[in-house]
PDB file of N, CA and C in Angstrom:
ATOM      1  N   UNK A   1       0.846  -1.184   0.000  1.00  0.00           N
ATOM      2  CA  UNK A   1       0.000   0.000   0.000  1.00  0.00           C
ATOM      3  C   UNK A   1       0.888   1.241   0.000  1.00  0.00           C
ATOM      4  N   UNK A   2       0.804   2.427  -0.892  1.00  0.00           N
ATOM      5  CA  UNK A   2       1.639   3.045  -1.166  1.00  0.00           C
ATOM      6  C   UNK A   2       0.829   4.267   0.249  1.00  0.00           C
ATOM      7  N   UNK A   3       2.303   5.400   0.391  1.00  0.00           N
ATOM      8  CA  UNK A   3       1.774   6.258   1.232  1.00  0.00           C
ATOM      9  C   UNK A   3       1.370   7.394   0.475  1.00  0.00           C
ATOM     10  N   UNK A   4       1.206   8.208   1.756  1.00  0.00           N
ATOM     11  CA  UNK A   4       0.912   9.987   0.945  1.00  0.00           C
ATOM     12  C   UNK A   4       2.515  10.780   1.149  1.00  0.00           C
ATOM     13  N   UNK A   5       3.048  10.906   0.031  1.00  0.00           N
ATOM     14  CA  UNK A   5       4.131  11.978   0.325  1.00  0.00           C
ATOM     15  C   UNK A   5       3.523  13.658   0.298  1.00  0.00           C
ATOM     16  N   UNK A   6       3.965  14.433   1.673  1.00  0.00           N
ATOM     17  CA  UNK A   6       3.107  15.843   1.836  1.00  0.00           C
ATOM     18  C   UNK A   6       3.937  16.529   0.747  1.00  0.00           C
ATOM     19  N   UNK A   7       3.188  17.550   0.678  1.00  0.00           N
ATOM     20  CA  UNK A   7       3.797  18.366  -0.586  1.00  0.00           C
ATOM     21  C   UNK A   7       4.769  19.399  -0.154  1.00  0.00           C
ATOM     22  N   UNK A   8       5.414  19.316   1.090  1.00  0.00           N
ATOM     23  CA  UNK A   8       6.887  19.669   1.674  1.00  0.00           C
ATOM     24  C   UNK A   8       7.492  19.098   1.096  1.00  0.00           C
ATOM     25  N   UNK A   9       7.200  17.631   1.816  1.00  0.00           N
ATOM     26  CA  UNK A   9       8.648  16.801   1.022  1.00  0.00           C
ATOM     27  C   UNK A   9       8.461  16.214  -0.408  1.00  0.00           C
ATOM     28  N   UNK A  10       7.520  16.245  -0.896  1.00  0.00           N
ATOM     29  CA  UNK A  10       7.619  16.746  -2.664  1.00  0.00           C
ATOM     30  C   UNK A  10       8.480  17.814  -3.120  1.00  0.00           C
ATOM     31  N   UNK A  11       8.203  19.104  -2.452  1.00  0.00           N
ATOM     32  CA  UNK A  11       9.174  20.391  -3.266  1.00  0.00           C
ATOM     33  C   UNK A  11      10.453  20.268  -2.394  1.00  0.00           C
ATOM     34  N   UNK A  12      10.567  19.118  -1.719  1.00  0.00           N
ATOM     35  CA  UNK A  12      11.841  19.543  -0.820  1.00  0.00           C
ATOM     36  C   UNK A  12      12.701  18.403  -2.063  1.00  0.00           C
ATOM     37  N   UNK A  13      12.162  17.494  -2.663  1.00  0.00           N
ATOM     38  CA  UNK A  13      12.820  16.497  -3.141  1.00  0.00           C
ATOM     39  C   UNK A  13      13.341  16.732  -4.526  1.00  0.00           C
ATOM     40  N   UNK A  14      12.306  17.649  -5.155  1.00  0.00           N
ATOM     41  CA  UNK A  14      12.373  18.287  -6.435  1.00  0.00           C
ATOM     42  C   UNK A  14      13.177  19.264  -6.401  1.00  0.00           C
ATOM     43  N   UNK A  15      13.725  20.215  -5.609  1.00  0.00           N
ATOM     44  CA  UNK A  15      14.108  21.034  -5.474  1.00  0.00           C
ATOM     45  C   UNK A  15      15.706  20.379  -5.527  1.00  0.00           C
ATOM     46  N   UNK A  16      16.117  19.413  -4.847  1.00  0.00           N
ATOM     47  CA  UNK A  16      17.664  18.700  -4.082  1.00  0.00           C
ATOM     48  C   UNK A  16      17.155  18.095  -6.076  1.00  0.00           C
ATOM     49  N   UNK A  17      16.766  17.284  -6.648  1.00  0.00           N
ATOM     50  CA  UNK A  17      16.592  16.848  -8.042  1.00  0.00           C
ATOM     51  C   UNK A  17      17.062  17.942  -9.400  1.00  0.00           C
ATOM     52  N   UNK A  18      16.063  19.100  -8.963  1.00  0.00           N
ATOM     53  CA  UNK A  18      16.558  20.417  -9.683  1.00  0.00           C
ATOM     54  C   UNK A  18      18.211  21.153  -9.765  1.00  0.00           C
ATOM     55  N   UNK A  19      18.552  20.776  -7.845  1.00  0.00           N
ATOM     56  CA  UNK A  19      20.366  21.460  -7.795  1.00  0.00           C
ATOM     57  C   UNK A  19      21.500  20.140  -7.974  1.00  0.00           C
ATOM     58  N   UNK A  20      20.684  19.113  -8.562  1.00  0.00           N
ATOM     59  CA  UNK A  20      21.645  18.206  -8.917  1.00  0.00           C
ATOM     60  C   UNK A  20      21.655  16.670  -8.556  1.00  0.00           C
ATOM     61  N   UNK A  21      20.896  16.489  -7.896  1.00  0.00           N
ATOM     62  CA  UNK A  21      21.260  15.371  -7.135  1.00  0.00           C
ATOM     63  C   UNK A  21      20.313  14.283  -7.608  1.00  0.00           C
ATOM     64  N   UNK A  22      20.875  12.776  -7.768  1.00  0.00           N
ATOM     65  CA  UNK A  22      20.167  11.702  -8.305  1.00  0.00           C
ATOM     66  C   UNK A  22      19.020  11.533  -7.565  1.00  0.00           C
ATOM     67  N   UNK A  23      18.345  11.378  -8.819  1.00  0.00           N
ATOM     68  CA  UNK A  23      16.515  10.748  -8.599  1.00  0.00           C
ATOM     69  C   UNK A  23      16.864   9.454  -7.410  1.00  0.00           C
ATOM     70  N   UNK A  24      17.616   8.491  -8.122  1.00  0.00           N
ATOM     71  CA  UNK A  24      17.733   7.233  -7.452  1.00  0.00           C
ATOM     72  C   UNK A  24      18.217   6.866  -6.036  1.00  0.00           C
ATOM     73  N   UNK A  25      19.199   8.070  -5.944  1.00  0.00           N
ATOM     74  CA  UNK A  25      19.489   8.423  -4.546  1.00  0.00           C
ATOM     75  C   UNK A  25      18.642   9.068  -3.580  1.00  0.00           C
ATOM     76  N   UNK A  26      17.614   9.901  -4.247  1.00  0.00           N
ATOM     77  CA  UNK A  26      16.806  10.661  -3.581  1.00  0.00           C
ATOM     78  C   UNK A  26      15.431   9.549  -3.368  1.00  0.00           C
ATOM     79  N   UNK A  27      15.287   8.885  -4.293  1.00  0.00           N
ATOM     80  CA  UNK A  27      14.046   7.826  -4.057  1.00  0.00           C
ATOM     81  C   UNK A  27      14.807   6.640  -2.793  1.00  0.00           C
ATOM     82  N   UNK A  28      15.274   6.601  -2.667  1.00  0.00           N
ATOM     83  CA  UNK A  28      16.156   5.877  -1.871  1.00  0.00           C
ATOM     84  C   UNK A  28      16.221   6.012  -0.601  1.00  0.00           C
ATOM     85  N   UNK A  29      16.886   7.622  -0.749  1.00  0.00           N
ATOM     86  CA  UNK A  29      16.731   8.626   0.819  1.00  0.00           C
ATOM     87  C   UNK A  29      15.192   8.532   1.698  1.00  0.00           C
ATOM     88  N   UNK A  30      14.668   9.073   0.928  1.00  0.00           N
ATOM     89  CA  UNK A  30      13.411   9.286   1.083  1.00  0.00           C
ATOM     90  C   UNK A  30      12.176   8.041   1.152  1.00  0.00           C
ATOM     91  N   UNK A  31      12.590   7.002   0.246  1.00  0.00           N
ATOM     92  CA  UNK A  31      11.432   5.728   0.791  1.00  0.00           C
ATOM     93  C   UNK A  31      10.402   5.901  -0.287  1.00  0.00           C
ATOM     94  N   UNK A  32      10.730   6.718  -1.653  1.00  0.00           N
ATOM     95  CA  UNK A  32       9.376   6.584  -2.377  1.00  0.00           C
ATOM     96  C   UNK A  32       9.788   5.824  -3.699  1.00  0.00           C
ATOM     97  N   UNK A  33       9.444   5.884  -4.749  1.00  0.00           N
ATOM     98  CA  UNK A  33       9.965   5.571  -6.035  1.00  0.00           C
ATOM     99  C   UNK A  33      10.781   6.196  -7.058  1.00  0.00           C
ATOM    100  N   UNK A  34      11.670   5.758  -7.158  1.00  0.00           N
ATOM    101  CA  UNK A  34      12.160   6.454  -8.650  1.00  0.00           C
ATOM    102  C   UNK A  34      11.210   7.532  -9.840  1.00  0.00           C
ATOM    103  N   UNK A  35      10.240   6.385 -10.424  1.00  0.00           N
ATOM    104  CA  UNK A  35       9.048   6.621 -10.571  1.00  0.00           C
ATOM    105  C   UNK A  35       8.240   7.649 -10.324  1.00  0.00           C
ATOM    106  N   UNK A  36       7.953   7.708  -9.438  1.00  0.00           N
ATOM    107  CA  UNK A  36       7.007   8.621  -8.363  1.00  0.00           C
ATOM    108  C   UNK A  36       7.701  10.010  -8.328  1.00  0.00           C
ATOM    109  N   UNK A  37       8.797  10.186  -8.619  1.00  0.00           N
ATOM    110  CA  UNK A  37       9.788  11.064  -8.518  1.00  0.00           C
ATOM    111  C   UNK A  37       9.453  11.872  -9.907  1.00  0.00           C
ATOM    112  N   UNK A  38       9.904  10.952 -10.937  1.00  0.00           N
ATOM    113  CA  UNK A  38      10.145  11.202 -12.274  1.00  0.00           C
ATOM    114  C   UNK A  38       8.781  11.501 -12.854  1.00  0.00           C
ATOM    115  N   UNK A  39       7.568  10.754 -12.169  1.00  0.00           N
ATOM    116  CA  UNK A  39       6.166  11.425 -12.488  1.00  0.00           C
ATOM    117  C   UNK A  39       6.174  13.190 -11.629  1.00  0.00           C
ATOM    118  N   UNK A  40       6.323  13.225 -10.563  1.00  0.00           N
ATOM    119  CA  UNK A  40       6.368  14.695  -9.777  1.00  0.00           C
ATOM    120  C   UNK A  40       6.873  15.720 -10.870  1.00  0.00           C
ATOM    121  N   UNK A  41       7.867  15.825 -11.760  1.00  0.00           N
ATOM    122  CA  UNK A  41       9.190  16.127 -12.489  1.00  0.00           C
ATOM    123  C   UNK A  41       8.257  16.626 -13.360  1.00  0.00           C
ATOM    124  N   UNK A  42       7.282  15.290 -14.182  1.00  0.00           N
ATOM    125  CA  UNK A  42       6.726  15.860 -14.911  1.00  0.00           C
ATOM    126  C   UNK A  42       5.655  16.979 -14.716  1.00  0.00           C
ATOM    127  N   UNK A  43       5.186  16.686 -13.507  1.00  0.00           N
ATOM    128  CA  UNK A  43       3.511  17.534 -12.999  1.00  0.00           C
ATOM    129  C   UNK A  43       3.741  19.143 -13.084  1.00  0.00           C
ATOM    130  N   UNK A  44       5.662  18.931 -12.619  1.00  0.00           N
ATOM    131  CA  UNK A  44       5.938  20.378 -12.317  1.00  0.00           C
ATOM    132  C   UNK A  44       6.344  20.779 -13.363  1.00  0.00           C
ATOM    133  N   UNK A  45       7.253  20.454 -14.311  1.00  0.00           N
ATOM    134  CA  UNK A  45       7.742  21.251 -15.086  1.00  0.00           C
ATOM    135  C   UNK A  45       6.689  20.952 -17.027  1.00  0.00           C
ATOM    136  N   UNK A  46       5.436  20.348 -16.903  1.00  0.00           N
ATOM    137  CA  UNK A  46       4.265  20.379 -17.677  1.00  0.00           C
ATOM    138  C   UNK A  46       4.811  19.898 -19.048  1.00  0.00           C
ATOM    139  N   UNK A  47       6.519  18.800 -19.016  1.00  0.00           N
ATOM    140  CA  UNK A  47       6.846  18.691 -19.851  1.00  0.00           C
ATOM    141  C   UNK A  47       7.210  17.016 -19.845  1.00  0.00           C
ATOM    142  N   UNK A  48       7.738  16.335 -20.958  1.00  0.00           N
ATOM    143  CA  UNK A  48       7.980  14.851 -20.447  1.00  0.00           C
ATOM    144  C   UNK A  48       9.641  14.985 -19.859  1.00  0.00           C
ATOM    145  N   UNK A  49       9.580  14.077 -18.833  1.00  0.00           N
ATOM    146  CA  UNK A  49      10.604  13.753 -18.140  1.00  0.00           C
ATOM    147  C   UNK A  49      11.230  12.429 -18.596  1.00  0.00           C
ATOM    148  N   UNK A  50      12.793  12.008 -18.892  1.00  0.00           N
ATOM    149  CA  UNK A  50      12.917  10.653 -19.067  1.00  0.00           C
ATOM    150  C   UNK A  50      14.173  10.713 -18.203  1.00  0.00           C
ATOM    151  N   UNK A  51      14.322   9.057 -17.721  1.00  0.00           N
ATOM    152  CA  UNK A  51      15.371   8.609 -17.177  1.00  0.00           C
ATOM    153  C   UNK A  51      16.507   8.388 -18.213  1.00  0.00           C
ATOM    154  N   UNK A  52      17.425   8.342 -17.388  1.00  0.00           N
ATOM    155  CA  UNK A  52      18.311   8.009 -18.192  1.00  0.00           C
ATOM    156  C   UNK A  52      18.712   6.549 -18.953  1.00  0.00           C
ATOM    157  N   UNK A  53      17.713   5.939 -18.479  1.00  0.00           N
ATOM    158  CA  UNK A  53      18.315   4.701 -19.258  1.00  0.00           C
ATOM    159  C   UNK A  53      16.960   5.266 -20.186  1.00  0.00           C
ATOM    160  N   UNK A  54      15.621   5.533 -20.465  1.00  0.00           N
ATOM    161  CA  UNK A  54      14.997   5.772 -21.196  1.00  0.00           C
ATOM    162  C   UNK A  54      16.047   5.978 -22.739  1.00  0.00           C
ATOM    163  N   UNK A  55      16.567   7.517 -21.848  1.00  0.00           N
ATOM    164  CA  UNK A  55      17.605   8.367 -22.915  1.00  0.00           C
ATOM    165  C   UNK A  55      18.414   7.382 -23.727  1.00  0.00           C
ATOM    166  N   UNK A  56      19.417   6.648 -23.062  1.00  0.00           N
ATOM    167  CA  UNK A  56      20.086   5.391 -23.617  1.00  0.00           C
ATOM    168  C   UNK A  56      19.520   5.077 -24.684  1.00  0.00           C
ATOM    169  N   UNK A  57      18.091   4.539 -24.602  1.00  0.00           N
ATOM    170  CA  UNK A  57      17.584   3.400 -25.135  1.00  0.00           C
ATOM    171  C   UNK A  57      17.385   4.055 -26.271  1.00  0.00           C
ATOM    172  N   UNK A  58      16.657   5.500 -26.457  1.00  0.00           N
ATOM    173  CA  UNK A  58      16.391   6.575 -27.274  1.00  0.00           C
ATOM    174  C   UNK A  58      17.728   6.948 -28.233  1.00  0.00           C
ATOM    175  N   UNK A  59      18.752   6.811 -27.444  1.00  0.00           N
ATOM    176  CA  UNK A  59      19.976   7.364 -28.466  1.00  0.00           C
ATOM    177  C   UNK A  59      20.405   5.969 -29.301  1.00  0.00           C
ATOM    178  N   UNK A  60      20.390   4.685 -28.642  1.00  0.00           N
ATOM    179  CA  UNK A  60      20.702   3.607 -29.475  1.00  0.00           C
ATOM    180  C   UNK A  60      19.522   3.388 -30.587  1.00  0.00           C
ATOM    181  N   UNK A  61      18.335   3.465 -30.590  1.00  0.00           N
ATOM    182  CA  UNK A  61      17.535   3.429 -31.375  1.00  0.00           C
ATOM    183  C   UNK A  61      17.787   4.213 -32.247  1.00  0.00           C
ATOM    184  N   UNK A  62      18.130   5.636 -32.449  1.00  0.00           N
ATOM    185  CA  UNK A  62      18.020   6.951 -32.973  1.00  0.00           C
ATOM    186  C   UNK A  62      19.523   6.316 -33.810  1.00  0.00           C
ATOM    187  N   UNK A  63      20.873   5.678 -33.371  1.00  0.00           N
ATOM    188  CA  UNK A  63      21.982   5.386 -34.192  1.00  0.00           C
ATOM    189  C   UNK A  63      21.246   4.502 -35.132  1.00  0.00           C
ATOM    190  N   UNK A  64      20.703   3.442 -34.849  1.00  0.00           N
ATOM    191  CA  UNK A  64      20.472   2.563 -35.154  1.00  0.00           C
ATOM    192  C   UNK A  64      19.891   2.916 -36.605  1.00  0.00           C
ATOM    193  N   UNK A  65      18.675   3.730 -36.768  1.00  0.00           N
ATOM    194  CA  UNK A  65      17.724   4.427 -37.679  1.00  0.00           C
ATOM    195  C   UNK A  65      18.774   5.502 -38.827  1.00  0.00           C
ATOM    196  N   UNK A  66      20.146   5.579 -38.158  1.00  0.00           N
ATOM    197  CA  UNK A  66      21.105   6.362 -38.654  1.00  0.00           C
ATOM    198  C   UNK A  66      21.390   5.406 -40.087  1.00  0.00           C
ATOM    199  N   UNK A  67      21.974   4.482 -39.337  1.00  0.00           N
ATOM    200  CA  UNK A  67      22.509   3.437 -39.717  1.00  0.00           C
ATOM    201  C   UNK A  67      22.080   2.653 -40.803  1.00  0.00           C
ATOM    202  N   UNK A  68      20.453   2.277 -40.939  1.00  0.00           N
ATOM    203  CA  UNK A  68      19.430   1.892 -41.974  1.00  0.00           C
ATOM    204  C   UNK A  68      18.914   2.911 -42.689  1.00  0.00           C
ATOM    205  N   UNK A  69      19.157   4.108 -42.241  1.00  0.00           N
ATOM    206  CA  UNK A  69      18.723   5.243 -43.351  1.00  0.00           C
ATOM    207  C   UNK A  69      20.156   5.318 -44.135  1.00  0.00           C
ATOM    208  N   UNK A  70      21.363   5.095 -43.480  1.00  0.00           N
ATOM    209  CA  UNK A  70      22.825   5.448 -44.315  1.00  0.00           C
ATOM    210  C   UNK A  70      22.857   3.976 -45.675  1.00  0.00           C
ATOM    211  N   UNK A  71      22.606   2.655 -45.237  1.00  0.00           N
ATOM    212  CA  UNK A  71      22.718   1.296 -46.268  1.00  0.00           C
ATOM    213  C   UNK A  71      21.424   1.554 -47.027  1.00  0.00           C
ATOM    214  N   UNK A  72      20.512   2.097 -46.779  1.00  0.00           N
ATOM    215  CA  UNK A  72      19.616   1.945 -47.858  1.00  0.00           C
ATOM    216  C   UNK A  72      19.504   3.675 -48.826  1.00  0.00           C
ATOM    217  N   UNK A  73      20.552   4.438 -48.657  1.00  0.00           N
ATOM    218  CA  UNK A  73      21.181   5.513 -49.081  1.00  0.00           C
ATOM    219  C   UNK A  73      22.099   5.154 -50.300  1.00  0.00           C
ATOM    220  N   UNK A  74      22.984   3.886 -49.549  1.00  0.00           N
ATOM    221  CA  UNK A  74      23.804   3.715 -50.261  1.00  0.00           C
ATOM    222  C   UNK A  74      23.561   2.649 -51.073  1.00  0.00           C
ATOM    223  N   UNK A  75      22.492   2.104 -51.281  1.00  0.00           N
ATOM    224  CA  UNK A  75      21.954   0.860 -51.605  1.00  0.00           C
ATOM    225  C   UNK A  75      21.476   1.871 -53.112  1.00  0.00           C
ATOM    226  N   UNK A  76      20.625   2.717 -52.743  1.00  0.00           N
ATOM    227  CA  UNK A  76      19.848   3.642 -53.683  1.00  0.00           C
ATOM    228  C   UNK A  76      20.784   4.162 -54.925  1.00  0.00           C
ATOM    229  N   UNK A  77      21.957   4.826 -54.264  1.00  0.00           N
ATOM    230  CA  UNK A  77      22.980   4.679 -55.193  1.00  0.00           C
ATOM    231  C   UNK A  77      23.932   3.666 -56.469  1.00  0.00           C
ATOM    232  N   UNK A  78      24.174   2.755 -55.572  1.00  0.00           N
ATOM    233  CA  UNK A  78      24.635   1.919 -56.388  1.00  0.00           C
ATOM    234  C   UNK A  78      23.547   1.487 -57.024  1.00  0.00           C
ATOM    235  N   UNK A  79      22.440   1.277 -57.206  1.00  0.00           N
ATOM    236  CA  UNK A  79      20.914   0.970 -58.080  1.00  0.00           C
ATOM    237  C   UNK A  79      21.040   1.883 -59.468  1.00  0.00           C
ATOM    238  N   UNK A  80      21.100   2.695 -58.799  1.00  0.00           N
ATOM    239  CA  UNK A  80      21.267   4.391 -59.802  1.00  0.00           C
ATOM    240  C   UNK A  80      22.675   4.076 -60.975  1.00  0.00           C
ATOM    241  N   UNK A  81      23.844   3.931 -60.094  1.00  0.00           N
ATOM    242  CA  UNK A  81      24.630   3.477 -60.944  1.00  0.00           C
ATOM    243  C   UNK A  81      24.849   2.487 -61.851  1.00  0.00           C
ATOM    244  N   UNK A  82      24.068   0.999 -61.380  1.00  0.00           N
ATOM    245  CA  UNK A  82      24.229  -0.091 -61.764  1.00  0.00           C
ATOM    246  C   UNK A  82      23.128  -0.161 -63.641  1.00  0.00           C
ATOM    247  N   UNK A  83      22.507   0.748 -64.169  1.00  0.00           N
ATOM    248  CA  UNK A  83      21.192   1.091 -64.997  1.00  0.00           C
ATOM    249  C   UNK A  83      21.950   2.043 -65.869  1.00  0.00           C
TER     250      UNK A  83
END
């Protein structure tokens, strides 16, 4: 059963999140979720929030799409040439 975090230690947590300090450490400190954190993040700043492994996952995908847009670039070419 999850608790009520008061909305002290909401802006007290966001605030230590805002001057630097890890979500994961702070979910930790504090006894709530990572999660729960990274949802707050969003409520306040009315924008999407991602973790960092999100980000990871986002930048390997994003090479990846590099990568199949560059062979079928070069695929297109040699087609062009081969006619």
């Amino acid at each position: 059963m999850s608790r009520r975090i008061s909305k002290e230690i909401k802006e007290e947590i966001l605030s230590k999140v805002q001057s630097g300090e890890r979500v994961a450490d702070l979910a930790e400190q504090y006894g709530v979720s990572a999660k729960s954190i990274y949802g707050w993040l969003r409520q306040a700043s009315g924008e999407t929030v991602i973790s960092v492994l999100e980000y990871n996952k986002l930048k390997r995908e994003n090479e990846e799409l590099k990568r199949l847009i560059g062979e079928l670039t070069l695929n297109m070419h040699q087609q062009k040439k081969s006619r």
